[in-house]
N, C-alpha and C. Protein backbone atom coordinates (compact mmCIF):
# COMPACT_ATOMS: atom_id res chain seq x y z
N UNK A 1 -21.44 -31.29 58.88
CA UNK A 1 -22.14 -32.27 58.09
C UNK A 1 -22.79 -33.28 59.03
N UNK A 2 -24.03 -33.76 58.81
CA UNK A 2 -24.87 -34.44 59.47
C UNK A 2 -24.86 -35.77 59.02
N UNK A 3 -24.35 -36.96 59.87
CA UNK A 3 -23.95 -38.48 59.59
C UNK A 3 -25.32 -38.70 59.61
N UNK A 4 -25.63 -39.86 58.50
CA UNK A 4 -26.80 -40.75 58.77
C UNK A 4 -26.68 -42.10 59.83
N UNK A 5 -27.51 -42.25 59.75
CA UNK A 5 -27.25 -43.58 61.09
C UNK A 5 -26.33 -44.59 60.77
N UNK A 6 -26.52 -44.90 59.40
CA UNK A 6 -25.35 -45.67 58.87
C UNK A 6 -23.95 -45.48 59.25
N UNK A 7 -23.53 -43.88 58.96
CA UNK A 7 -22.36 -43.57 59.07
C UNK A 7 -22.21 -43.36 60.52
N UNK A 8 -23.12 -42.89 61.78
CA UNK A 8 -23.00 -43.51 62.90
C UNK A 8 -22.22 -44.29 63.20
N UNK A 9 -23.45 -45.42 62.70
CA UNK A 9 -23.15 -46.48 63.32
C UNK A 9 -21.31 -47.36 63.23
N UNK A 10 -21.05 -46.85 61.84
CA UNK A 10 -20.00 -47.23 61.01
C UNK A 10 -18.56 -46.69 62.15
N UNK A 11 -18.59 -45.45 62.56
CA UNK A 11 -18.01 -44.95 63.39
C UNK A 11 -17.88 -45.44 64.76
N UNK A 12 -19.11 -45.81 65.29
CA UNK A 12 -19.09 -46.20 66.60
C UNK A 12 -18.75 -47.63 66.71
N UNK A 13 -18.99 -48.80 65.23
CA UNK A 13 -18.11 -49.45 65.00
C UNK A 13 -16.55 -49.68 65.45
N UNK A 14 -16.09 -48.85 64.33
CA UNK A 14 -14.74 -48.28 63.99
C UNK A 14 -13.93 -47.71 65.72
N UNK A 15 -14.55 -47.14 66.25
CA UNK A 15 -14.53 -47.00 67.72
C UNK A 15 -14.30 -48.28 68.68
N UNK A 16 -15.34 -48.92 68.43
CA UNK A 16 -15.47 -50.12 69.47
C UNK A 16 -14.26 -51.21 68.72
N UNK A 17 -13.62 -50.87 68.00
CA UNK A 17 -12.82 -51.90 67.71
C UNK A 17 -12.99 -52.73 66.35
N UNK A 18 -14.35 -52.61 65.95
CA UNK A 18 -15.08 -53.66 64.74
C UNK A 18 -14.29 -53.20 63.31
N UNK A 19 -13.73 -52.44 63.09
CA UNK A 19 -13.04 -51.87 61.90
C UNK A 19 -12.14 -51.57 62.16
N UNK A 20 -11.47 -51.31 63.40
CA UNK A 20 -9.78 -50.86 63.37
C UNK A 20 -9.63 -51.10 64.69
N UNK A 21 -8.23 -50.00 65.23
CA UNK A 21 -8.07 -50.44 66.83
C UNK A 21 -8.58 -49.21 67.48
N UNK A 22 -8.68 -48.14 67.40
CA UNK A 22 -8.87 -46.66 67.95
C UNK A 22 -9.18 -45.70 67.93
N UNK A 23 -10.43 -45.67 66.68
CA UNK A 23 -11.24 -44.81 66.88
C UNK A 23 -11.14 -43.66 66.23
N UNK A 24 -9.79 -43.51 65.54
CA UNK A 24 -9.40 -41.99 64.80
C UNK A 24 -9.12 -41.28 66.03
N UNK A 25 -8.54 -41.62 67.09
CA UNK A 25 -7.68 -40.87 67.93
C UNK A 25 -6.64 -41.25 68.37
N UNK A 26 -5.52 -40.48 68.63
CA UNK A 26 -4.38 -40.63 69.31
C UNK A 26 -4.37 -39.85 70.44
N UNK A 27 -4.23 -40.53 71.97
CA UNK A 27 -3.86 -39.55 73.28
C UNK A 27 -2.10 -39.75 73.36
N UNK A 28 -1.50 -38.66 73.61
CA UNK A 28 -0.76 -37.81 73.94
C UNK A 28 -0.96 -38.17 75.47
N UNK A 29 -0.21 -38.65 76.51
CA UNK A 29 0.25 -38.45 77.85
C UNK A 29 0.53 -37.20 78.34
N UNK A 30 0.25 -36.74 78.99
CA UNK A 30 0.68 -35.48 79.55
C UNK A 30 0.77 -34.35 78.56
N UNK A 31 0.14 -34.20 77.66
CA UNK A 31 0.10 -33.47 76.52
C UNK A 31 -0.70 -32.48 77.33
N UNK A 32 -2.21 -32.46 77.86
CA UNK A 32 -2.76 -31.47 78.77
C UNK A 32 -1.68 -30.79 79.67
N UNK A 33 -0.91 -30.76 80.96
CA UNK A 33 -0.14 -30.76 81.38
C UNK A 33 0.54 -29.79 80.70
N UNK A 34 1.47 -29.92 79.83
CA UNK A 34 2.34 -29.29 78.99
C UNK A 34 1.64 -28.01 78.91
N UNK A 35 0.51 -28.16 77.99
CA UNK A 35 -0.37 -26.99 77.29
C UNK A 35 -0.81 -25.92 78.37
N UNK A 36 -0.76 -27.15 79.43
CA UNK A 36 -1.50 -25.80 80.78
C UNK A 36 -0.24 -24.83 81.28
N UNK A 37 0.96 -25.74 81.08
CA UNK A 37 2.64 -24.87 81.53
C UNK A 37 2.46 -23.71 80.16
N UNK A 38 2.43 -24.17 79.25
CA UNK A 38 2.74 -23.37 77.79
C UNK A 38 1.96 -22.00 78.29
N UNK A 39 0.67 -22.33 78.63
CA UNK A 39 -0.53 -21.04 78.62
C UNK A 39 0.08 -20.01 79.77
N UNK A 40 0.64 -20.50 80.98
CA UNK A 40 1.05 -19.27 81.84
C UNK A 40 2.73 -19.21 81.38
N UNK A 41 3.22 -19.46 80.08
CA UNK A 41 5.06 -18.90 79.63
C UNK A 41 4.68 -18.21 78.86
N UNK A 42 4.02 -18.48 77.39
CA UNK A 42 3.80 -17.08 76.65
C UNK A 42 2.88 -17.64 75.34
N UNK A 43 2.60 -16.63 74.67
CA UNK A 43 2.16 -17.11 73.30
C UNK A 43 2.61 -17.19 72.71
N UNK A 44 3.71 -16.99 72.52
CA UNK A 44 4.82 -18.24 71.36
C UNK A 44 5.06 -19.16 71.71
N UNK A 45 4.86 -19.89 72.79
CA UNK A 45 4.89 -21.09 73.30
C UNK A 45 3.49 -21.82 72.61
N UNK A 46 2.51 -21.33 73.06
CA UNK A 46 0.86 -21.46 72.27
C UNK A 46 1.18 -22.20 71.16
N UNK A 47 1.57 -21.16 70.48
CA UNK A 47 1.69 -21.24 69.03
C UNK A 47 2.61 -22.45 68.30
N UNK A 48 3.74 -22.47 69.06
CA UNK A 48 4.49 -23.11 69.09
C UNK A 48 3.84 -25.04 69.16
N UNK A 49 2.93 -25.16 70.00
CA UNK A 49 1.79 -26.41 70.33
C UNK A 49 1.40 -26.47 68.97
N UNK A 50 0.35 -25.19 68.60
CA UNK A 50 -0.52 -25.14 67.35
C UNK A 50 0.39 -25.95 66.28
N UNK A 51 1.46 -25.18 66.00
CA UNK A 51 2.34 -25.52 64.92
C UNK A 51 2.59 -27.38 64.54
N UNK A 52 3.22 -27.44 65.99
CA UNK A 52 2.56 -29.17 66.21
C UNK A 52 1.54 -29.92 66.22
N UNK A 53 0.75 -29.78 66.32
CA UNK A 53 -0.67 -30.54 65.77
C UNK A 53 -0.57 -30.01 64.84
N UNK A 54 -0.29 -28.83 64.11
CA UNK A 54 -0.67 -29.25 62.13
C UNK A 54 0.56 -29.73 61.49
N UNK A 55 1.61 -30.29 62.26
CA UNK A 55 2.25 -31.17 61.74
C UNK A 55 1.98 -32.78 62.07
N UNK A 56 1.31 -32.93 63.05
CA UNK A 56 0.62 -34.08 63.60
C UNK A 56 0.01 -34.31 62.40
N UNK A 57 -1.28 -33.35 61.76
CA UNK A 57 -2.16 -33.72 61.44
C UNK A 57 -1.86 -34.24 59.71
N UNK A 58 -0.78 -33.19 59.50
CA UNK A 58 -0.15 -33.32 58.10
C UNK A 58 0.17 -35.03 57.77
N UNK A 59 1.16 -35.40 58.89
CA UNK A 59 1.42 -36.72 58.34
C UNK A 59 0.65 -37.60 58.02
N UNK A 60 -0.98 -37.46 59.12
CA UNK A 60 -1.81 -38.20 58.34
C UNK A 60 -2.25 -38.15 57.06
N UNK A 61 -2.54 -36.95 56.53
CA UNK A 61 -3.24 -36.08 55.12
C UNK A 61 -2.01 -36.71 54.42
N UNK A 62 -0.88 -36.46 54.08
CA UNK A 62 0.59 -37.06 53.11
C UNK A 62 0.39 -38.68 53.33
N UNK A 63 -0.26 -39.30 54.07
CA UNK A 63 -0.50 -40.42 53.92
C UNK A 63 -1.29 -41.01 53.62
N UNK A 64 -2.51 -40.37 53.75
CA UNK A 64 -3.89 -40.50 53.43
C UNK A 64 -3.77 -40.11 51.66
N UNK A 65 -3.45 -39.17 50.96
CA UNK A 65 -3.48 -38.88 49.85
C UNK A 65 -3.75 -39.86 49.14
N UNK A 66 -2.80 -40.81 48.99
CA UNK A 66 -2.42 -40.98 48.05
C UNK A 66 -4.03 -42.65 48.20
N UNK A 67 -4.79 -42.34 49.16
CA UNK A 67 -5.68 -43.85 49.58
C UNK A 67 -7.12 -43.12 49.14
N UNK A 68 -7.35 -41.81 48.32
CA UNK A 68 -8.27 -41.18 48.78
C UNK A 68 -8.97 -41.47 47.11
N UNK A 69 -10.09 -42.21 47.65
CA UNK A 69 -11.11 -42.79 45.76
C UNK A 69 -11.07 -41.33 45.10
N UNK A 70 -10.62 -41.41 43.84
CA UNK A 70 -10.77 -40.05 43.05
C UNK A 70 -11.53 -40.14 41.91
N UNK A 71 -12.69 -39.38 41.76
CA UNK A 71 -13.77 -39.12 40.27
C UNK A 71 -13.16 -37.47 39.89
N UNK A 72 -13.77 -36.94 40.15
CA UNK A 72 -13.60 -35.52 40.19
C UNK A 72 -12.32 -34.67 40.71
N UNK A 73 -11.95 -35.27 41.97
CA UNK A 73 -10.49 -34.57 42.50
C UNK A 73 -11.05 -33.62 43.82
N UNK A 74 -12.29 -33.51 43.90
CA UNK A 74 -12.83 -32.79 44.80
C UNK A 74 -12.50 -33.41 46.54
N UNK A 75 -12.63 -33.89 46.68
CA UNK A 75 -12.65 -34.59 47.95
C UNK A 75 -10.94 -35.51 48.03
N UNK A 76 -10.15 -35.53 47.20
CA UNK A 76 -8.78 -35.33 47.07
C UNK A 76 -8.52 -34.15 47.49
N UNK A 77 -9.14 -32.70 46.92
CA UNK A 77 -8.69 -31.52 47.33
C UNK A 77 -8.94 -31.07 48.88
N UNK A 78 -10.16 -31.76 49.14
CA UNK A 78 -10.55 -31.44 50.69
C UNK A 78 -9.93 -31.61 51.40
N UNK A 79 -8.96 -32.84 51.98
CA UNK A 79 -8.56 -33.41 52.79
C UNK A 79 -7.42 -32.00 53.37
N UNK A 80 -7.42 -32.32 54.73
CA UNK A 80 -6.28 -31.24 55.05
C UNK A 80 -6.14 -31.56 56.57
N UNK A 81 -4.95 -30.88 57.13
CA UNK A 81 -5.01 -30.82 58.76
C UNK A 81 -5.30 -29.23 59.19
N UNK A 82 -5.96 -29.54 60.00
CA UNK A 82 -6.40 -28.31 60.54
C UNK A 82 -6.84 -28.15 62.37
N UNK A 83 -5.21 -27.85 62.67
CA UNK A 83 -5.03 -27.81 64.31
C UNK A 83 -5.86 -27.05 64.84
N UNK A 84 -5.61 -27.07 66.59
CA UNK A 84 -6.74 -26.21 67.46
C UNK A 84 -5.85 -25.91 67.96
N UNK A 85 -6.15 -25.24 69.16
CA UNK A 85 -5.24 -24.66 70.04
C UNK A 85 -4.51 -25.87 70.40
N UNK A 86 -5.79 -26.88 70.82
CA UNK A 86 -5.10 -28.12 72.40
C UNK A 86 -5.31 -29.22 71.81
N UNK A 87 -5.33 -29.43 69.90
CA UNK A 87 -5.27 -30.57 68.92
C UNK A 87 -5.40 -30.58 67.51
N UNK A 88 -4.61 -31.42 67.02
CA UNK A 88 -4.59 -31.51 65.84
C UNK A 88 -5.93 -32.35 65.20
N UNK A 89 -6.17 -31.86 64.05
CA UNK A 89 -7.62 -33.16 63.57
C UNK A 89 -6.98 -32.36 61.94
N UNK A 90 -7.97 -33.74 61.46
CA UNK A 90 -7.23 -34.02 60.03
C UNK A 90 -8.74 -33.73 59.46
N UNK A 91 -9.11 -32.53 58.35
CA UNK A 91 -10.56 -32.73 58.10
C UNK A 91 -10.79 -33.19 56.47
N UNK A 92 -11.81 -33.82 56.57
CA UNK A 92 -12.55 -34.31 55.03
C UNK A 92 -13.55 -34.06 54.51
N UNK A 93 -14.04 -33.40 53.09
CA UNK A 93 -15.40 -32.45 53.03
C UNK A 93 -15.67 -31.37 52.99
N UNK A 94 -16.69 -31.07 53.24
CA UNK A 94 -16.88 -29.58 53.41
C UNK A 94 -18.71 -29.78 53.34
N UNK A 95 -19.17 -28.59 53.55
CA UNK A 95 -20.82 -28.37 53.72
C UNK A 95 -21.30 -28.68 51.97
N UNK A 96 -20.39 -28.24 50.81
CA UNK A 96 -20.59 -28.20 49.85
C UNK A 96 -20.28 -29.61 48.79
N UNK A 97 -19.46 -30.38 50.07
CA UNK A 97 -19.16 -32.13 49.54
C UNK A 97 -19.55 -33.24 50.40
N UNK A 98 -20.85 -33.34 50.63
CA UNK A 98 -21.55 -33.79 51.37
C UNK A 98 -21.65 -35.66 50.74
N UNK A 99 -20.78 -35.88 50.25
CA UNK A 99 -20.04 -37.55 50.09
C UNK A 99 -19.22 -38.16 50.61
N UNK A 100 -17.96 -36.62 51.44
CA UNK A 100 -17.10 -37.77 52.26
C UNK A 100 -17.36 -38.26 52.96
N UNK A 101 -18.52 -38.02 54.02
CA UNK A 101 -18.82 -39.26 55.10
C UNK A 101 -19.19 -40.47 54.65
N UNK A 102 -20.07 -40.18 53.18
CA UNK A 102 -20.60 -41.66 52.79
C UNK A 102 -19.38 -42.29 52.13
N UNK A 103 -18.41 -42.31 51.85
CA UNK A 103 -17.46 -42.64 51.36
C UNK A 103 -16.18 -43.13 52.43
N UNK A 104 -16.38 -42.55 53.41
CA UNK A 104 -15.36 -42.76 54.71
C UNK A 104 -16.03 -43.31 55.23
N UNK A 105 -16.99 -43.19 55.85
CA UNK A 105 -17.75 -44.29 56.44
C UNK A 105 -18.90 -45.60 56.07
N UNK A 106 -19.04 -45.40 55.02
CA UNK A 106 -20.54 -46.31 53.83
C UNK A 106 -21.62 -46.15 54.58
N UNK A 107 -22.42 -46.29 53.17
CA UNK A 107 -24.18 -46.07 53.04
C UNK A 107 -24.43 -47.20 52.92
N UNK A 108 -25.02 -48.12 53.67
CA UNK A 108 -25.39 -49.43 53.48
C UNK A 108 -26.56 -49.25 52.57
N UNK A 109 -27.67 -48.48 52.74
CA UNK A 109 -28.91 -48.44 52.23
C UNK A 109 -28.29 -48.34 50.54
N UNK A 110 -27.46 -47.46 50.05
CA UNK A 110 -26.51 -47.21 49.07
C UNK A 110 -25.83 -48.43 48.08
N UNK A 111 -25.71 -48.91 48.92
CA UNK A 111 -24.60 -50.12 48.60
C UNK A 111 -22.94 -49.57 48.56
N UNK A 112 -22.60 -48.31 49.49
CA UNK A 112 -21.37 -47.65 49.51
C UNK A 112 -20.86 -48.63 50.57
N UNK A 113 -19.54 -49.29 50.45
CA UNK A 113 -18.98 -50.02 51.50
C UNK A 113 -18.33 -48.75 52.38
N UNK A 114 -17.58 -49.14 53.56
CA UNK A 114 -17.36 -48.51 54.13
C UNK A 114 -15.70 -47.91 53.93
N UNK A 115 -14.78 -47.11 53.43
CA UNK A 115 -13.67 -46.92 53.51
C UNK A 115 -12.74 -45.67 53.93
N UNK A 116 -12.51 -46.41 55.27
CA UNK A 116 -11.90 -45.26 56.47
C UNK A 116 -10.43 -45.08 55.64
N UNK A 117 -10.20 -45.26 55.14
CA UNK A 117 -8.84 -44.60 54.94
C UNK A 117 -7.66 -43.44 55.70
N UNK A 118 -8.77 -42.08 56.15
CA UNK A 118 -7.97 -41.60 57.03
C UNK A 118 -7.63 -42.55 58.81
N UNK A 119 -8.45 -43.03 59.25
CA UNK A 119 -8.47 -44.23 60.14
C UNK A 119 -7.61 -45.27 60.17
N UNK A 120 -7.40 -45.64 58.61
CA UNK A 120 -6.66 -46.71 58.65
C UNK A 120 -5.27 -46.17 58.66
N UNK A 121 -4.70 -45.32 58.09
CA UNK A 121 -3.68 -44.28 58.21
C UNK A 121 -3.11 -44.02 59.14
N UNK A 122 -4.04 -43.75 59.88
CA UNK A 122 -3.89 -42.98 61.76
C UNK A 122 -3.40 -44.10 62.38
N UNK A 123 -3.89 -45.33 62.41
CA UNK A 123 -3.66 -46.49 62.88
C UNK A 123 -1.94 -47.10 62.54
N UNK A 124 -1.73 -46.53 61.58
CA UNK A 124 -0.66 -46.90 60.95
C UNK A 124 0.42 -46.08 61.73
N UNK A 125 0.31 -44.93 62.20
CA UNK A 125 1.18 -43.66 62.29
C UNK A 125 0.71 -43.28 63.10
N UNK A 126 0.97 -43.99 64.21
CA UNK A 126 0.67 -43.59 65.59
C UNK A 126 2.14 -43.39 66.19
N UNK A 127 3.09 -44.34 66.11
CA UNK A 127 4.76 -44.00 66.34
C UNK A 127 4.95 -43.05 66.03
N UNK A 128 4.99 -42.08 64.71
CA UNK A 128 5.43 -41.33 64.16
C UNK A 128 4.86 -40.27 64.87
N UNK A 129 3.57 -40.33 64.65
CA UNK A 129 2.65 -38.66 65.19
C UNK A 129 3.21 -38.24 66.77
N UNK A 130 3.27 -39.98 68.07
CA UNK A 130 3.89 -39.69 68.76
C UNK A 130 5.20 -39.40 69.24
N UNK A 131 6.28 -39.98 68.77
CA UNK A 131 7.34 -39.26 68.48
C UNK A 131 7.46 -37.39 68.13
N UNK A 132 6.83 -37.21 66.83
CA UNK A 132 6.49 -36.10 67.01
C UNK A 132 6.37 -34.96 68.00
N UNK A 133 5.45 -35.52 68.66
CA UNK A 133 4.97 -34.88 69.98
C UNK A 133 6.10 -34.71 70.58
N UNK A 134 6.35 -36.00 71.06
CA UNK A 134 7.69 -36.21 72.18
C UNK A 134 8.81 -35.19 71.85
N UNK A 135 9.20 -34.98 71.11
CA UNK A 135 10.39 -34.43 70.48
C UNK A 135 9.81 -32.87 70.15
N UNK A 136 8.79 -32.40 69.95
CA UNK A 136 8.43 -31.33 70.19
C UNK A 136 8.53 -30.29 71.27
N UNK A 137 7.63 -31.67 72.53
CA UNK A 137 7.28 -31.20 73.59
C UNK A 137 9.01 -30.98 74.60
N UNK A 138 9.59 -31.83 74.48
CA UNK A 138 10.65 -31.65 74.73
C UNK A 138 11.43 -30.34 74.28
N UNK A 139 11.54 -30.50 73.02
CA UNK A 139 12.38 -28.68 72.70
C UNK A 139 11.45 -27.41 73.48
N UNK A 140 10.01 -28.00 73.39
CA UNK A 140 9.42 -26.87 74.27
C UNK A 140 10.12 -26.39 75.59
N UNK A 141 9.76 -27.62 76.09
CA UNK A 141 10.56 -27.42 77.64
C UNK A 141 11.45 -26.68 77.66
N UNK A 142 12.73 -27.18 76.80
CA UNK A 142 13.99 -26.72 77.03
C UNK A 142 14.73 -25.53 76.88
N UNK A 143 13.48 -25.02 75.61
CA UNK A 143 13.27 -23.75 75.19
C UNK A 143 12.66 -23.16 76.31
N UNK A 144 11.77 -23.30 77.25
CA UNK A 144 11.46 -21.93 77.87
C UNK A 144 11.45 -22.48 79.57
N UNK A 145 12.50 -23.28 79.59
CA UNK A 145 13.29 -23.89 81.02
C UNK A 145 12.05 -24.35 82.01
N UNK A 146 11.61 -24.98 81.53
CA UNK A 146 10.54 -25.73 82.25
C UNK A 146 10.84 -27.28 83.33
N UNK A 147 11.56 -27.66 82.74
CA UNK A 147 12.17 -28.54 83.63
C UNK A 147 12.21 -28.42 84.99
């Protein structure tokens, strides 16, 4: 989906600090590191990462739910986590709901204010997501004697 400048701008905002503290990201310390040990132990180790970022990403979505403006239920239904190999991301939309950006981020020209909700969320549950990690990455280790 293609942001208008508005929603740009709204983001690079939201980035620089003007709407929240961070941008809709969380870094992970040595999280690279790990992933590069994981890739030469095995692919259940891989997988094992994957599994974690879509639990990363979950806690945001179970938290986000319940903040998400509802008409229709459509863009309630969108929301989801959906990991990568080397990260978790939380997605909103689709090619066919071409409102959540104006709605997550506002249409000034619109008169749509701006409401990050998944952002504000993330911001909230940054302990948790990292913990997460921590306690993941750890059983990793210990599981395939990396230490």
């Amino acid at each position: 989906m293609a942001l208008n400048k508005y929603q740009k701008q709204a983001a690079a905002d939201y980035r620089a600090g003007v709407l929240g503290d961070r941008g809709g990201k969380i870094e992970i310390d040595g999280l690279r590191q790990v992933q590069k040990a994981l890739k030469d132990v095995s692919k259940e180790s891989r997988d094992d990462m994957k599994e974690t970022h879509r639990q990363a990403g979950q806690i945001i979505v179970d938290a986000a739910t319940p903040l998400v403006p509802v008409q229709s239920g459509a863009l309630l239904a969108s929301i989801k986590s959906a990991p990568l190999q080397r990260q978790g991301r939380v997605r909103l939309g689709s090619a066919s709901l071409l409102y959540a950006g104006p709605i997550h981020f506002g249409w000034p020209a619109r008169n749509i204010a701006p409401n990050p909700f998944v952002y504000e969320v993330l911001d909230g549950r940054r302990g948790e997501v990292s913990r997460l990690y921590e306690q993941r990455i750890d059983e990793i280790i210990k599981k395939n004697d990396l230490e």
